[in-house]
Protein backbone atom coordinates (compact mmCIF):
# COMPACT_ATOMS: atom_id res chain seq x y z
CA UNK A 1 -10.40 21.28 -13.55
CA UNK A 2 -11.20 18.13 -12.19
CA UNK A 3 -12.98 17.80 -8.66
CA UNK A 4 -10.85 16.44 -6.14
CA UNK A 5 -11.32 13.06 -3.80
CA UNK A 6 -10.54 12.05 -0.57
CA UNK A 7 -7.49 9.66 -0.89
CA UNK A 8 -8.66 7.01 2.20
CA UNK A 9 -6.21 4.02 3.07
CA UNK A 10 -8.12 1.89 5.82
CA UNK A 11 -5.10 -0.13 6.93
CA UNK A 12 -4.97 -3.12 9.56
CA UNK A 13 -3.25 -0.17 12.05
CA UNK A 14 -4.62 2.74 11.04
CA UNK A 15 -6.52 5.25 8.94
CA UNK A 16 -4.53 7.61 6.82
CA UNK A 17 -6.57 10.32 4.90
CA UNK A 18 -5.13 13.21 2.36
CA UNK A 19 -6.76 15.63 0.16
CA UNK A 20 -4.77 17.17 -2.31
CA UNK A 21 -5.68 20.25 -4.61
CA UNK A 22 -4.19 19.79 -8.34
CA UNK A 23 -3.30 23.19 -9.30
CA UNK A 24 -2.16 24.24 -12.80
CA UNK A 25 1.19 23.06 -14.25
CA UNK A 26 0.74 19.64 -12.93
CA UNK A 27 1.73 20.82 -9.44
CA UNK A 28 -0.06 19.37 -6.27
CA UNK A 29 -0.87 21.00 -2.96
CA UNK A 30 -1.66 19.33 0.38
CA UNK A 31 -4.87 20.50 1.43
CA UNK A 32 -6.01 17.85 4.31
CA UNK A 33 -3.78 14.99 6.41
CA UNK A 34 -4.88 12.84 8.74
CA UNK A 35 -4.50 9.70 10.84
CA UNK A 36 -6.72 7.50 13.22
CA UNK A 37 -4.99 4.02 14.82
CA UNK A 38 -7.38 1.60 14.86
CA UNK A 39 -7.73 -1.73 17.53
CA UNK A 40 -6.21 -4.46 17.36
CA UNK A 41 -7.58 -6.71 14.37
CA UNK A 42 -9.97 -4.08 13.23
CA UNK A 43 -8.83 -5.66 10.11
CA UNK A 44 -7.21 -9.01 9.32
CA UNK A 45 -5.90 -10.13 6.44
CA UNK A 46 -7.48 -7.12 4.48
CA UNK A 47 -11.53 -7.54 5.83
CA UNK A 48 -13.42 -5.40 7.72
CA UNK A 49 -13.85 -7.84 11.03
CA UNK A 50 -14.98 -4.55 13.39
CA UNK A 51 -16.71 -2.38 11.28
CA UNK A 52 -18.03 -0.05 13.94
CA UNK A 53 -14.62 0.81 14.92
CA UNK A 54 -13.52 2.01 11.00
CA UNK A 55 -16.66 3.80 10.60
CA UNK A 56 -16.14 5.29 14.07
CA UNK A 57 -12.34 6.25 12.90
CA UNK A 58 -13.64 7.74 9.30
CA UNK A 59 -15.88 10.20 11.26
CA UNK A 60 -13.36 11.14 14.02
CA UNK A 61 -11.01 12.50 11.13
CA UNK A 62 -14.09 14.24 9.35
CA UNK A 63 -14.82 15.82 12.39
CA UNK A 64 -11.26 16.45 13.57
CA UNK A 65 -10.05 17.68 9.76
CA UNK A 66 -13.29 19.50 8.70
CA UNK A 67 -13.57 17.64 5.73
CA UNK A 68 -15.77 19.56 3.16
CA UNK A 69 -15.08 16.59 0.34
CA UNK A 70 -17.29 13.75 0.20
CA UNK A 71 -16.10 11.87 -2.30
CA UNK A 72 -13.91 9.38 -1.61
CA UNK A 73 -10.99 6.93 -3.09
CA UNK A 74 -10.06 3.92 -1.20
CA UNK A 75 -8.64 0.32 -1.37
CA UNK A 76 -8.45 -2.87 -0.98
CA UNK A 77 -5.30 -5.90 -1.16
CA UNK A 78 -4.75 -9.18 0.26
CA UNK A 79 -5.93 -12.42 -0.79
CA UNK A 80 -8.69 -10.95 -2.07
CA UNK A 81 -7.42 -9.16 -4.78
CA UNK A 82 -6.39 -11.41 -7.79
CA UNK A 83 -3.21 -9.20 -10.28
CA UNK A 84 -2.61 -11.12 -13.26
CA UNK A 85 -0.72 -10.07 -16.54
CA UNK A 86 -2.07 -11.96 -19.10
CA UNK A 87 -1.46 -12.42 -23.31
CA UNK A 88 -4.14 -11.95 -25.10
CA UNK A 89 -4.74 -12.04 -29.05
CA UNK A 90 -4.92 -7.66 -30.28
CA UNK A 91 -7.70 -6.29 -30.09
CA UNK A 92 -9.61 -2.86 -28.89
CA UNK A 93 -10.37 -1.90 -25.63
CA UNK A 94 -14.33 -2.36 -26.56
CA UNK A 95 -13.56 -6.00 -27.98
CA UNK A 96 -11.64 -6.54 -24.40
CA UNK A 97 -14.56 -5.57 -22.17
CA UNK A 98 -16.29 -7.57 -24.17
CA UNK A 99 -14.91 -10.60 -23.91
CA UNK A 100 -12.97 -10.51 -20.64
CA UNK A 101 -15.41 -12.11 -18.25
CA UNK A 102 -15.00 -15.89 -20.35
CA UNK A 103 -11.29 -14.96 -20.51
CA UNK A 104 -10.72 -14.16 -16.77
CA UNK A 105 -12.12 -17.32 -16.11
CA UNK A 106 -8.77 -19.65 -16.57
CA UNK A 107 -7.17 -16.96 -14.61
CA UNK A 108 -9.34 -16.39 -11.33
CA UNK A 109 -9.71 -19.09 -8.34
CA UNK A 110 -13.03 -17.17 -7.63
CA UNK A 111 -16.25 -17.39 -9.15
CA UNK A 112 -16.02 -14.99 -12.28
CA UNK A 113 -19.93 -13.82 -10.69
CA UNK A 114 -18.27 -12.87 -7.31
CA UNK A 115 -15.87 -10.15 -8.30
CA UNK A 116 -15.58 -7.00 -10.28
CA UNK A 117 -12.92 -7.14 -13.15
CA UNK A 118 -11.23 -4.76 -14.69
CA UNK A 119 -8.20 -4.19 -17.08
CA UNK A 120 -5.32 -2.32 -18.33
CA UNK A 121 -3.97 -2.55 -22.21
CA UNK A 122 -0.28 -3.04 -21.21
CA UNK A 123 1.86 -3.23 -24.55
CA UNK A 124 1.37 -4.62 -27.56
CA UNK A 125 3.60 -8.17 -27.75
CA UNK A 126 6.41 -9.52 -29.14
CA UNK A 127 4.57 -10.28 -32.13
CA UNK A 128 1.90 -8.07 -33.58
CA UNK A 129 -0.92 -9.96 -33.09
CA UNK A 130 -0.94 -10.08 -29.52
CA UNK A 131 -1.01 -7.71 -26.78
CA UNK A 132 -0.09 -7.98 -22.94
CA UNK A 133 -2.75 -6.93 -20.60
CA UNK A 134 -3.21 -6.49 -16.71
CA UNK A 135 -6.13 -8.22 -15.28
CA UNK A 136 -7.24 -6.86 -11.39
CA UNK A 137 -9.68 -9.08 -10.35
CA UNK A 138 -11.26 -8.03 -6.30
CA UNK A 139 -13.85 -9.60 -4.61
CA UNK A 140 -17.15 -8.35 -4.82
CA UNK A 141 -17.64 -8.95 -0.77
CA UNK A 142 -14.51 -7.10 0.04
CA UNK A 143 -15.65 -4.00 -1.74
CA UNK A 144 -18.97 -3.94 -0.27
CA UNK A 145 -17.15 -4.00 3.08
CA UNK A 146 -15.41 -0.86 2.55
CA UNK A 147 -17.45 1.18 0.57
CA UNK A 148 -20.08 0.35 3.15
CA UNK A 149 -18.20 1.53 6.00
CA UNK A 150 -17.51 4.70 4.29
CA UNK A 151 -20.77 5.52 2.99
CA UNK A 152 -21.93 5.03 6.71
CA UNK A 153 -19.05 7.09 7.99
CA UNK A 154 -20.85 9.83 5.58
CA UNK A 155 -18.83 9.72 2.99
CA UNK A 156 -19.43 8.62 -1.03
CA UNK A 157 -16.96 5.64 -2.33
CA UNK A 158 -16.42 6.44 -6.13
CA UNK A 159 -13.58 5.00 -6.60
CA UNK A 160 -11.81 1.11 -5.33
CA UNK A 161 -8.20 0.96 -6.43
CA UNK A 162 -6.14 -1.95 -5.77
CA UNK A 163 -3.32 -0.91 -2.97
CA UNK A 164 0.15 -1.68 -5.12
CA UNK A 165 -1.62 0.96 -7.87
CA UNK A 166 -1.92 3.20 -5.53
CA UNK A 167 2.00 3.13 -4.51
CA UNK A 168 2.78 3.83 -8.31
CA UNK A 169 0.56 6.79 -8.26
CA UNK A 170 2.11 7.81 -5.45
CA UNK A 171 6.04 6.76 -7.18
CA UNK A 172 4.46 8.79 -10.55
CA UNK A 173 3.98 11.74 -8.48
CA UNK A 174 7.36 12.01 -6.75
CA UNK A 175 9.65 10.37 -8.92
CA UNK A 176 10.92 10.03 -12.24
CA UNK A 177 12.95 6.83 -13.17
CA UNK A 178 15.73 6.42 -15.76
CA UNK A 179 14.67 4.87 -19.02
CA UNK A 180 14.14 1.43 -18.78
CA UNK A 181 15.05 1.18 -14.85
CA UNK A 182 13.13 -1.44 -13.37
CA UNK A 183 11.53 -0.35 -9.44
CA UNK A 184 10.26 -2.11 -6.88
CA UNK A 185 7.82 -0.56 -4.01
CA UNK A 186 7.42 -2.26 -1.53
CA UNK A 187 4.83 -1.10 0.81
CA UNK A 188 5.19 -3.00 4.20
CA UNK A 189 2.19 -2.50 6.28
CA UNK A 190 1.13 -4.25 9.92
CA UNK A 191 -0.42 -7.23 8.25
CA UNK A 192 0.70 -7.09 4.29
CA UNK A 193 3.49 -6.36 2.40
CA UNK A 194 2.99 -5.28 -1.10
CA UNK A 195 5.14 -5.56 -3.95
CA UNK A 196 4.67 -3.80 -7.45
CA UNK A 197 7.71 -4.01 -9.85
CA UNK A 198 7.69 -1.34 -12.83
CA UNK A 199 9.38 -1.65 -15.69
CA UNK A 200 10.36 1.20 -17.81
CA UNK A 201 7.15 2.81 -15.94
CA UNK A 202 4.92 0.05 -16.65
CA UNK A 203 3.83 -2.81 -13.88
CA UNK A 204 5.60 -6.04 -14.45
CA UNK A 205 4.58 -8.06 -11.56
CA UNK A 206 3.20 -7.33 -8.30
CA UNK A 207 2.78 -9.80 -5.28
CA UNK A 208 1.14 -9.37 -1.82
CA UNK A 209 2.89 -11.34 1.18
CA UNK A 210 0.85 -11.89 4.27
CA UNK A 211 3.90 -10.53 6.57
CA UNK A 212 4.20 -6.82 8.19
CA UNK A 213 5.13 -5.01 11.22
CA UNK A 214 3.01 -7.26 13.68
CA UNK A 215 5.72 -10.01 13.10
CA UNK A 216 7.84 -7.70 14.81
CA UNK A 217 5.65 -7.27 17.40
CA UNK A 218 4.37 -10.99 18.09
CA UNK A 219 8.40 -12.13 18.49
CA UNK A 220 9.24 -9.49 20.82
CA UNK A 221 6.08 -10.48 22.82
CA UNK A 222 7.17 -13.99 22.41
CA UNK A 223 10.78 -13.87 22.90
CA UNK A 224 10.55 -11.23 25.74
CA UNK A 225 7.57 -12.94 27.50
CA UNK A 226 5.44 -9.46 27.41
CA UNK A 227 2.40 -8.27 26.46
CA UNK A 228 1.04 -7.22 22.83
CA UNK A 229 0.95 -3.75 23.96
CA UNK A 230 4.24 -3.34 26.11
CA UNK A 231 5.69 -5.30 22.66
CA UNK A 232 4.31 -3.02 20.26
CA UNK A 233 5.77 0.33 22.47
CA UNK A 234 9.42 -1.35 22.95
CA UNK A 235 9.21 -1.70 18.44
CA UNK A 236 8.42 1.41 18.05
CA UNK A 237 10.92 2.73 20.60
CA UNK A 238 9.49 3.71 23.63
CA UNK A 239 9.48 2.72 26.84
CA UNK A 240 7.87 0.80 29.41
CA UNK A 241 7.89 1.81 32.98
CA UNK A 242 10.28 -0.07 35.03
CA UNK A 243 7.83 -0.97 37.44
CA UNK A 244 5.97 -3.59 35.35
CA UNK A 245 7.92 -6.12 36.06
CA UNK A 246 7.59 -8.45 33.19
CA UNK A 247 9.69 -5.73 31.98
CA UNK A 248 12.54 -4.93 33.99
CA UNK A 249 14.92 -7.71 32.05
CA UNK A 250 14.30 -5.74 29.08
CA UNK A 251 17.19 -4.07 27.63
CA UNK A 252 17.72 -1.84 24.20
CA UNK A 253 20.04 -4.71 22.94
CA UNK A 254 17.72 -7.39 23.21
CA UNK A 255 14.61 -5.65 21.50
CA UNK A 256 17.60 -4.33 18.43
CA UNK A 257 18.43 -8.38 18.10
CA UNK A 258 14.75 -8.94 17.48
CA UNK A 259 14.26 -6.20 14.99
CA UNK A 260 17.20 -7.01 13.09
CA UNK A 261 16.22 -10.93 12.66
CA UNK A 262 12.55 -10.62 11.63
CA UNK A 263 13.83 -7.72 9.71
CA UNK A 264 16.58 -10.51 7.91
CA UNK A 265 13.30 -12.75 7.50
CA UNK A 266 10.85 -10.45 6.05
CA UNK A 267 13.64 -9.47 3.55
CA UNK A 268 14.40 -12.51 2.38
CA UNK A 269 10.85 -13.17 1.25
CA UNK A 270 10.59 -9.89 -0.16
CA UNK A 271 14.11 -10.79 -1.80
CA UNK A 272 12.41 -14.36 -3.18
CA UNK A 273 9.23 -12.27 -4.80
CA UNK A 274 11.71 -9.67 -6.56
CA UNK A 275 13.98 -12.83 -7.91
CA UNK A 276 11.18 -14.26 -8.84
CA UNK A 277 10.35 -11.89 -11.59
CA UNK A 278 14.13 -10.94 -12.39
CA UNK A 279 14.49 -14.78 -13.17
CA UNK A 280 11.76 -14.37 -16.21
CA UNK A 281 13.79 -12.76 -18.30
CA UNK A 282 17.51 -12.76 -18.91
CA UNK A 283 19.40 -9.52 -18.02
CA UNK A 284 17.00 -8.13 -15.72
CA UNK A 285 18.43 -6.37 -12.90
CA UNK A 286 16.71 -4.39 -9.85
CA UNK A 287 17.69 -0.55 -10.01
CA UNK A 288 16.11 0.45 -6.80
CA UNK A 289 13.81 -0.23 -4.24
CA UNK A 290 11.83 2.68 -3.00
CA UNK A 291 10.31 1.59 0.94
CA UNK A 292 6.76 2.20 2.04
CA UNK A 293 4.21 2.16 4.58
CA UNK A 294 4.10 2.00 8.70
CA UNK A 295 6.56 -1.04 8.70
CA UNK A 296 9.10 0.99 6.52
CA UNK A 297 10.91 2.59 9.19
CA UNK A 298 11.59 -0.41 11.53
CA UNK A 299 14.97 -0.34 13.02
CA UNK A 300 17.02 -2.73 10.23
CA UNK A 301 14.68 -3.46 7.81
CA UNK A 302 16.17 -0.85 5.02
CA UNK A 303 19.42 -2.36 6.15
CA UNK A 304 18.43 -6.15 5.89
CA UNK A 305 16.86 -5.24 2.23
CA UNK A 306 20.22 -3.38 0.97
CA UNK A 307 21.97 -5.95 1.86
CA UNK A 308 19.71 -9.38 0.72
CA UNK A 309 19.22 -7.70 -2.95
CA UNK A 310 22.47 -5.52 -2.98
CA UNK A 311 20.45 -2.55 -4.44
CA UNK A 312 19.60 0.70 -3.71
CA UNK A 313 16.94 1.19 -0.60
CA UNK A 314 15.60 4.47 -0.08
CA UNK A 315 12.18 5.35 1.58
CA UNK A 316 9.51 6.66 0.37
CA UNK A 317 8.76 10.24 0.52
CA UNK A 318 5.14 11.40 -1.09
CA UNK A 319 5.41 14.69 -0.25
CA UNK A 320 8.81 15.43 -1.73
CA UNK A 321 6.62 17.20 -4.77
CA UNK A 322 3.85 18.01 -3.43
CA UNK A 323 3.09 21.78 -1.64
CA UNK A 324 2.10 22.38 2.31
CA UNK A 325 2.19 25.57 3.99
CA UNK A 326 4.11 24.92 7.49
CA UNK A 327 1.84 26.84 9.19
CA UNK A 328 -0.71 24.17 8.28
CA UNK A 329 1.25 21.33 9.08
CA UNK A 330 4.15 20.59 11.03
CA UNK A 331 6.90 19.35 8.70
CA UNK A 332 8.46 17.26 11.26
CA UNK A 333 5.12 15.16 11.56
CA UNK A 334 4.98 14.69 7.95
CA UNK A 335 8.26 13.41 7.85
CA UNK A 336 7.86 11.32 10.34
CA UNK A 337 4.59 9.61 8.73
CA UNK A 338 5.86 9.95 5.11
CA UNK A 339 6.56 6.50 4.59
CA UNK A 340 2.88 4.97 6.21
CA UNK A 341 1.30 7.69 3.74
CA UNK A 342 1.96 6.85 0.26
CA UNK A 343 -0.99 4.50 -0.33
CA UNK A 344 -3.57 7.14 0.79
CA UNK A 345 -1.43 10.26 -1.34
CA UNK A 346 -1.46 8.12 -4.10
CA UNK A 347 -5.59 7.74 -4.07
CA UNK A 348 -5.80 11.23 -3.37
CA UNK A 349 -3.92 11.63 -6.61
CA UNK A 350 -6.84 9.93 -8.46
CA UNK A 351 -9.96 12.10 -10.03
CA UNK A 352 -13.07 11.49 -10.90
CA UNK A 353 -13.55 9.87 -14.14
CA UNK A 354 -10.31 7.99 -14.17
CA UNK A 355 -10.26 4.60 -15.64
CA UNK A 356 -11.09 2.74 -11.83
CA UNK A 357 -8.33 0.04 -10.68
């Protein structure tokens, strides 16, 4: 049986980390769950900008997790990342790696010598003598970022996946879709929503918006005339002491308007991206829309969504096959952090000598 991998999703708020243990039947047990918050723009727009503060993070939940593993599956997204499904003329997966650098070049805004490729045979064509494939393109400085931090954290990077893979790994372990339903996941993070539409199982289209839970944040602190920090407490539904005065206007009401707008706004451009694709082909229609990451759970946002694309909106849940003993882990907590943990189940779901995103 294969060896398992660290699943490690460095996000712009936090670390998530999850070991799984494959057993036999195709059954999955949860062996090791963890988070670390990291500070504030840690990570921007998907780079590494205080590295000392991941690598700081990775080792606090080796230490705090007594992680045994080294090996280690991680990500990356953002501008960055390049996701493009191309037609190409048949041929075999040798003749592809063979000639994909000169092909990728029409396709990539980068310099084909500054990132690693990689593809996926999708389906053959319409016609026989072509053949639809997915093209990941990820910059080579990006990579080096992470795997960087993690080898100095300890740990040994193996494998770089592409974050919107990762959510179907995670869907493919949970779920199982009608024939020819077409999904979206949508993974809604502090800094970066990502989008990957399946259809009939296979990615269609993906799309990463540079939108997330901060928004939420930065208009309370604007609209509300507080500080980052008091903001971020008040959208996550705490409380500030009544003391600090800049506070003391504040009421429930107000902060539950805010949500509910930026919630309206960040739909709608998730709303555009899904169109977007629908509008390629006649007849397409969205079946469901399956909710991810630390964003997901934002007061209105499932609401705003249901109601923008008139589909089904249901969050994601990564552990709904997936074993735990309760005396290991409190199924309340996992519940709670289900949503902000598919990226990192989904790369623990990868093994060594996969086909690397």
């Amino acid at each position: 049986m294969a060896r398992g991998i660290i699943g490690l999703d460095i996000g712009s708020h936090s670390i998530k980390l999850v070991e799984l243990k494959e057993a036999k039947g195709g059954s999955w047990k949860l062996v090791k769950f963890g988070l670390h918050k990291l500070p504030a723009e840690a990570i921007v727009d998907g780079a590494i900008m205080n590295s000392a503060a991941v690598v700081e993070g990775i080792r606090d939940l080796i230490a705090r997790h007594k992680i045994k593993t080294r090996e280690v599956a991680t990500c990356v997204s953002g501008h960055s990342v390049i996701i493009k499904k191309i037609t190409l003329p048949t041929m075999s997966e040798d003749e592809l790696n063979e000639s994909i650098q000169w092909e990728a070049e029409q396709y990539i805004p980068f310099s084909i010598n500054d990132v690693n490729l990689d593809t996926q045979i999708l389906s053959q064509g319409e016609e026989a003598s072509n053949m639809d494939v997915l093209l990941v393109a990820a910059k080579k400085d990006i990579i080096h970022e992470y795997t960087a931090a993690i080898a100095e954290a300890g740990l040994k990077p193996l494998i770089v996946d592409v974050a919107c893979f990762s959510i179907e790994n995670c869907f493919d372990l949970n779920e199982d879709p009608a024939p020819g339903e077409i999904s979206a996941l949508v993974n809604v993070g502090a800094s970066l929503v990502n989008i990957n539409i399946l259809n009939n199982g296979v990615t269609a289209f993906t799309r990463d918006i540079n939108m997330g839970g901060n928004q939420f944040t930065e208009e309370i602190q604007k609209q509300l005339n507080i500080s980052y920090e008091e903001a971020e407490a008040l959208k996550l539904g705490g409380n500030i002491s009544s003391s600090q005065s800049t506070t003391e206007a504040v009421v429930p009401q107000e902060v539950g308007a805010i949500l509910r707008s930026t919630s309206e706004t960040l739909a709608v451009e998730i709303q555009r991206s899904i169109d977007f694709y629908l509008a390629t082909s006649p007849g397409l229609s969205l079946g469901r829309l399956v909710l991810s990451g630390g964003t997901a759970k934002i007061a209105g946002l499932k609401d705003a969504l249901e109601s923008s694309l008139n589909t089904k909106v249901e969050l994601a849940d990564p552990f709904k096959n997936i074993s735990y003993s309760p005396k290991d882990f409190d199924p309340d907590y996992l519940k709670d952090l289900a949503p902000m943990s598919a990226v990192a189940v989904g790369l623990a779901s990868r093994r060594l000598g996969d086909k690397p995103a």
